[in-house]
C-alpha atoms as a PDB file:
ATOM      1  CA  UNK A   1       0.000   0.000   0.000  1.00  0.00           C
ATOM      2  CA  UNK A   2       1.347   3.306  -0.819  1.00  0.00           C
ATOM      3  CA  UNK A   3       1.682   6.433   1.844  1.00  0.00           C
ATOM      4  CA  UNK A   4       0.702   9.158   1.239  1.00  0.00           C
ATOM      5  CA  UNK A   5       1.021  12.586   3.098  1.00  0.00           C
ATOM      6  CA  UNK A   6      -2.012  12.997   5.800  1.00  0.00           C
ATOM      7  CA  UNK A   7      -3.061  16.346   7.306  1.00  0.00           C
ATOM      8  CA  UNK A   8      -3.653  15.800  10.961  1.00  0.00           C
ATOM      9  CA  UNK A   9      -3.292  19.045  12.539  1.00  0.00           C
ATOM     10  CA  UNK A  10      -6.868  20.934  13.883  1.00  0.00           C
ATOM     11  CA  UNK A  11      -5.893  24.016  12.124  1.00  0.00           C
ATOM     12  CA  UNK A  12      -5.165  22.452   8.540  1.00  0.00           C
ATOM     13  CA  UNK A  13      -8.618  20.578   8.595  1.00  0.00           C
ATOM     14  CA  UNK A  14      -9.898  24.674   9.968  1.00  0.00           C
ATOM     15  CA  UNK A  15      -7.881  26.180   7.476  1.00  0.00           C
ATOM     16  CA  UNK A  16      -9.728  23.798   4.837  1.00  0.00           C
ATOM     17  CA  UNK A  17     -13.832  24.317   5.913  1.00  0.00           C
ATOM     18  CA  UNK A  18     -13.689  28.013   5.952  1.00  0.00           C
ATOM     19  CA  UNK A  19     -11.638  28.711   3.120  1.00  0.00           C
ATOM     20  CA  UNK A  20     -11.710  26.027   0.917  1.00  0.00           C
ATOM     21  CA  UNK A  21     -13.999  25.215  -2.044  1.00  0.00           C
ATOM     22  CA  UNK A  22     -16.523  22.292  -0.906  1.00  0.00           C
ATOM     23  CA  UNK A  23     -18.367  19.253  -2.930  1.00  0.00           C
ATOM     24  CA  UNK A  24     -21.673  17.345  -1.858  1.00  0.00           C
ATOM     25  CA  UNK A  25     -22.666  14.442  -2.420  1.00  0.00           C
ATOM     26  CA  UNK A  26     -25.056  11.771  -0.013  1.00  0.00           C
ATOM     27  CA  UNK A  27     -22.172  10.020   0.170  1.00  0.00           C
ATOM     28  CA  UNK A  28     -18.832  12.305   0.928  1.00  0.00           C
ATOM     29  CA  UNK A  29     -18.575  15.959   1.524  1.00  0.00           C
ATOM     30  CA  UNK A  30     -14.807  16.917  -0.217  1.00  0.00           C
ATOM     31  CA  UNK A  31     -13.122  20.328   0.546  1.00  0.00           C
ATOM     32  CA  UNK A  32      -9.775  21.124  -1.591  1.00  0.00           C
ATOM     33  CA  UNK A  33      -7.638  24.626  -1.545  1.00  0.00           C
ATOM     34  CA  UNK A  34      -4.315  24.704  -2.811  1.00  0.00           C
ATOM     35  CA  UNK A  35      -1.306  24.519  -0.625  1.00  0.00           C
ATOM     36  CA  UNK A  36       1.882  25.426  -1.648  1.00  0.00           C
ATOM     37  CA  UNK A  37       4.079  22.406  -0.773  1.00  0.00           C
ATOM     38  CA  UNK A  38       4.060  20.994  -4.263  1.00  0.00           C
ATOM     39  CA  UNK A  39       2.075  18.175  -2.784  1.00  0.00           C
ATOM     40  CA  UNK A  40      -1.243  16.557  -1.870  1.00  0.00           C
ATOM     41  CA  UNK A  41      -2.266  15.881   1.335  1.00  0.00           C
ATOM     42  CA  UNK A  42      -5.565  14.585   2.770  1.00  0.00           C
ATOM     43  CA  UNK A  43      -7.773  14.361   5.928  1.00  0.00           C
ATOM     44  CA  UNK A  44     -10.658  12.104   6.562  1.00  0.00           C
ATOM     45  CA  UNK A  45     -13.133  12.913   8.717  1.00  0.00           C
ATOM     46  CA  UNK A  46     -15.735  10.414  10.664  1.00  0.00           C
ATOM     47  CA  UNK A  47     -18.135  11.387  12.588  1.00  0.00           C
ATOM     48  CA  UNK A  48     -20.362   9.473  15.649  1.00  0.00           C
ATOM     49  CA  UNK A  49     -23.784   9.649  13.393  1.00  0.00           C
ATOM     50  CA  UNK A  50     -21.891   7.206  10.876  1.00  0.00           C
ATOM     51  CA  UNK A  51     -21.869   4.461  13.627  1.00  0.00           C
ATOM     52  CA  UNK A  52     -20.092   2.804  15.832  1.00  0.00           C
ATOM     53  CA  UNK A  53     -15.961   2.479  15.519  1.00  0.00           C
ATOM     54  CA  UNK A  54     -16.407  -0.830  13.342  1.00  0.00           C
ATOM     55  CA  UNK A  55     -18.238   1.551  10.742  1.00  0.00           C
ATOM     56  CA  UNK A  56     -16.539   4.408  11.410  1.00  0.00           C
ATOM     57  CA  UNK A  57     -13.204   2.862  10.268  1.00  0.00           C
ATOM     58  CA  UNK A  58     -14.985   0.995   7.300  1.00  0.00           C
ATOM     59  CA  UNK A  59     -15.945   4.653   6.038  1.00  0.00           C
ATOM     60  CA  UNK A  60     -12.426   5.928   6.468  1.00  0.00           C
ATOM     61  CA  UNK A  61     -10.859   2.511   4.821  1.00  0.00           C
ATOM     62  CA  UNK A  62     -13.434   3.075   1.754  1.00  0.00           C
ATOM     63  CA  UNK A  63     -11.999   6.572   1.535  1.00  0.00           C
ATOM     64  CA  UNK A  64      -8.936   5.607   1.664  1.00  0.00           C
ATOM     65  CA  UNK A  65      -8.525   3.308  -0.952  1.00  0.00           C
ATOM     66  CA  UNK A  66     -10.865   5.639  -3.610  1.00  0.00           C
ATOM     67  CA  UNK A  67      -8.300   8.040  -2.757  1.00  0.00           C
ATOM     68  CA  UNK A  68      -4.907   6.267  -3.347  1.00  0.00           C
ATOM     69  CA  UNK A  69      -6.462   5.045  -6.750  1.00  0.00           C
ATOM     70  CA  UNK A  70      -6.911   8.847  -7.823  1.00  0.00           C
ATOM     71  CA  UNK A  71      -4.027   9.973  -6.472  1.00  0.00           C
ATOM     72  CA  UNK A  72      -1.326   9.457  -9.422  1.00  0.00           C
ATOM     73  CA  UNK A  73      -3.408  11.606 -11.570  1.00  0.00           C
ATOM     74  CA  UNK A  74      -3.304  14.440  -8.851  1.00  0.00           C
ATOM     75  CA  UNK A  75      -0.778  16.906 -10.200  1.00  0.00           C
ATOM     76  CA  UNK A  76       0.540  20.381  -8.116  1.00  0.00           C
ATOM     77  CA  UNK A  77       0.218  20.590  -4.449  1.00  0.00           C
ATOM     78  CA  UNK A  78      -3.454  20.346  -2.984  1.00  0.00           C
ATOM     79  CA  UNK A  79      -4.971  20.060   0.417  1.00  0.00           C
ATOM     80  CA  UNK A  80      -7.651  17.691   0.863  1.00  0.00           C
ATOM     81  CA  UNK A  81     -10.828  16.278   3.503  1.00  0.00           C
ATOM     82  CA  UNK A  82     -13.144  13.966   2.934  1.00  0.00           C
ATOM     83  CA  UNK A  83     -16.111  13.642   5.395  1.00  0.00           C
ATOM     84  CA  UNK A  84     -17.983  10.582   5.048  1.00  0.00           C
ATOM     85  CA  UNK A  85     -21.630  10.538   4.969  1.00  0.00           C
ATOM     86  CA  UNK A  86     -24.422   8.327   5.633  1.00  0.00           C
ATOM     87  CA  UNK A  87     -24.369   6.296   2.709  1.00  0.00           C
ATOM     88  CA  UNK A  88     -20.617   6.230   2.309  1.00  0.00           C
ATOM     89  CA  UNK A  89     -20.987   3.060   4.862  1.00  0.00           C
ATOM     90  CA  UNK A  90     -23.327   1.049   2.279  1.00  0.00           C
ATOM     91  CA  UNK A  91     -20.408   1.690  -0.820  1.00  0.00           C
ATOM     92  CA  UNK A  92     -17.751   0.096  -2.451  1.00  0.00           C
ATOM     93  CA  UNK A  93     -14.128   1.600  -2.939  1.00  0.00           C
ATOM     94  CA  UNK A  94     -14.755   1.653  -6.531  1.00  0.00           C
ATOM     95  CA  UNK A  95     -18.047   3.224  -6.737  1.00  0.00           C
ATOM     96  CA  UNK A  96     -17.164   6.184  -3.981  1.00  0.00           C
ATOM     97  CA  UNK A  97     -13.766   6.329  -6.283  1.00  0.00           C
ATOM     98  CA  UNK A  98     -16.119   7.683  -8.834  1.00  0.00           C
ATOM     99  CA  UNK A  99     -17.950   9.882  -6.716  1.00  0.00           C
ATOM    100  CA  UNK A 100     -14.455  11.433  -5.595  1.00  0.00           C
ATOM    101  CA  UNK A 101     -13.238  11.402  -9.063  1.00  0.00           C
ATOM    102  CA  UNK A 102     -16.473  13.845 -10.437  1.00  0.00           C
ATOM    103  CA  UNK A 103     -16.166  15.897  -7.096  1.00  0.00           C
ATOM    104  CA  UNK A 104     -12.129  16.519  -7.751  1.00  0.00           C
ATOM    105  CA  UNK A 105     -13.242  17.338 -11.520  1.00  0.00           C
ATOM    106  CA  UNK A 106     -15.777  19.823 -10.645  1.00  0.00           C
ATOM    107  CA  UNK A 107     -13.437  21.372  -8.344  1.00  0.00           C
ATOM    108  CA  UNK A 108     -10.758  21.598 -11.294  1.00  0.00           C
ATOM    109  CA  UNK A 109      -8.213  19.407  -9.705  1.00  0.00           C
ATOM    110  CA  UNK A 110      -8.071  16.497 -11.790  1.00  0.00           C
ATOM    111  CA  UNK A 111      -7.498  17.130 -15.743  1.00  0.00           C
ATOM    112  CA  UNK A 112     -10.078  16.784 -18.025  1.00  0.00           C
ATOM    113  CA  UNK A 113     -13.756  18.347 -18.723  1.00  0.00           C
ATOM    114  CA  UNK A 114     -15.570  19.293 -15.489  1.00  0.00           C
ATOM    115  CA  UNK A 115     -18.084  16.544 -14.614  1.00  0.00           C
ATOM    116  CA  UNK A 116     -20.937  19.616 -14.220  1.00  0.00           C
ATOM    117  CA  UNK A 117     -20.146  21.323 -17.487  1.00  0.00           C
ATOM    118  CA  UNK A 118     -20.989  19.250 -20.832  1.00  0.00           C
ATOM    119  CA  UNK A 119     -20.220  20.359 -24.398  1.00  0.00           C
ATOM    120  CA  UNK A 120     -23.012  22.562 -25.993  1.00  0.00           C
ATOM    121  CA  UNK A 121     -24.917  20.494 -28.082  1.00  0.00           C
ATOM    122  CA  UNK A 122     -25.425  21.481 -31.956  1.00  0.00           C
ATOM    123  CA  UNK A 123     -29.229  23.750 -30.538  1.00  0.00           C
ATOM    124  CA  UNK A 124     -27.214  25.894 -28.644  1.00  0.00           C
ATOM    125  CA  UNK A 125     -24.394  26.522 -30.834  1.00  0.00           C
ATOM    126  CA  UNK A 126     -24.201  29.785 -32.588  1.00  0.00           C
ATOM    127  CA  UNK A 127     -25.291  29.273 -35.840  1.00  0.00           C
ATOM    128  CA  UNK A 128     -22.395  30.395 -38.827  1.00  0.00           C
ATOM    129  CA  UNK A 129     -22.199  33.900 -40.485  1.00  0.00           C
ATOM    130  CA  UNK A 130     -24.418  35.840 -38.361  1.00  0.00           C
END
């Protein structure tokens, strides 16, 4: 299993819900901002209405694992935490990976074509010569 660096200091994860951009989904809440370490670090955060530790630790292993997967294609330095949700419990790594992948394209992270925005389709276009 690779490492990977962790934030675990209050004021980071502080730092990160007041001034960084958020993404919701039922399933994980992700806040990013940029840091300037010229790497990425991430938080997870648990809380008590998730369950008991057993299900608490399942959330943050699920998390985890969606994250180390996306991770190679995370380029520049970039502070992260995830806070599971309610249904995060019920997922796989592979379908939350998704999840995480559309909330890190949204937030303009990852490369590629925002998962909100789509390509105007040939009605909306401008038409030619007007």
């Amino acid at each position: 299993m690779s490492k990977f660096a962790v934030l675990n200091c209050n004021k980071d994860f502080r730092t990160l819900y007041y001034r960084g951009k958020s993404q919701v989904h039922p399933a994980l809440v992700t806040y990013v901002r940029r840091n300037r370490l010229g790497r990425p670090r991430a938080g997870i955060t648990t809380g008590k209405k998730i369950g008991n530790a057993v299900c608490r630790n399942r959330c943050r292993r699920i998390i985890r694992e969606a994250y180390r997967h996306l991770l190679p294609s995370i380029e520049g330095g970039w502070d992260f935490v995830f806070v599971a949700r309610g249904r995060t419990l019920s997922m796989k790594s592979t379908d939350l990976e998704r999840v995480m992948s559309a909330q890190l394209r949204a937030a303009g992270v990852l490369p590629g074509i925002p998962a909100k925005k789509k390509a105007p389709s040939a009605a909306e276009k401008p038409a030619k010569g007007v």
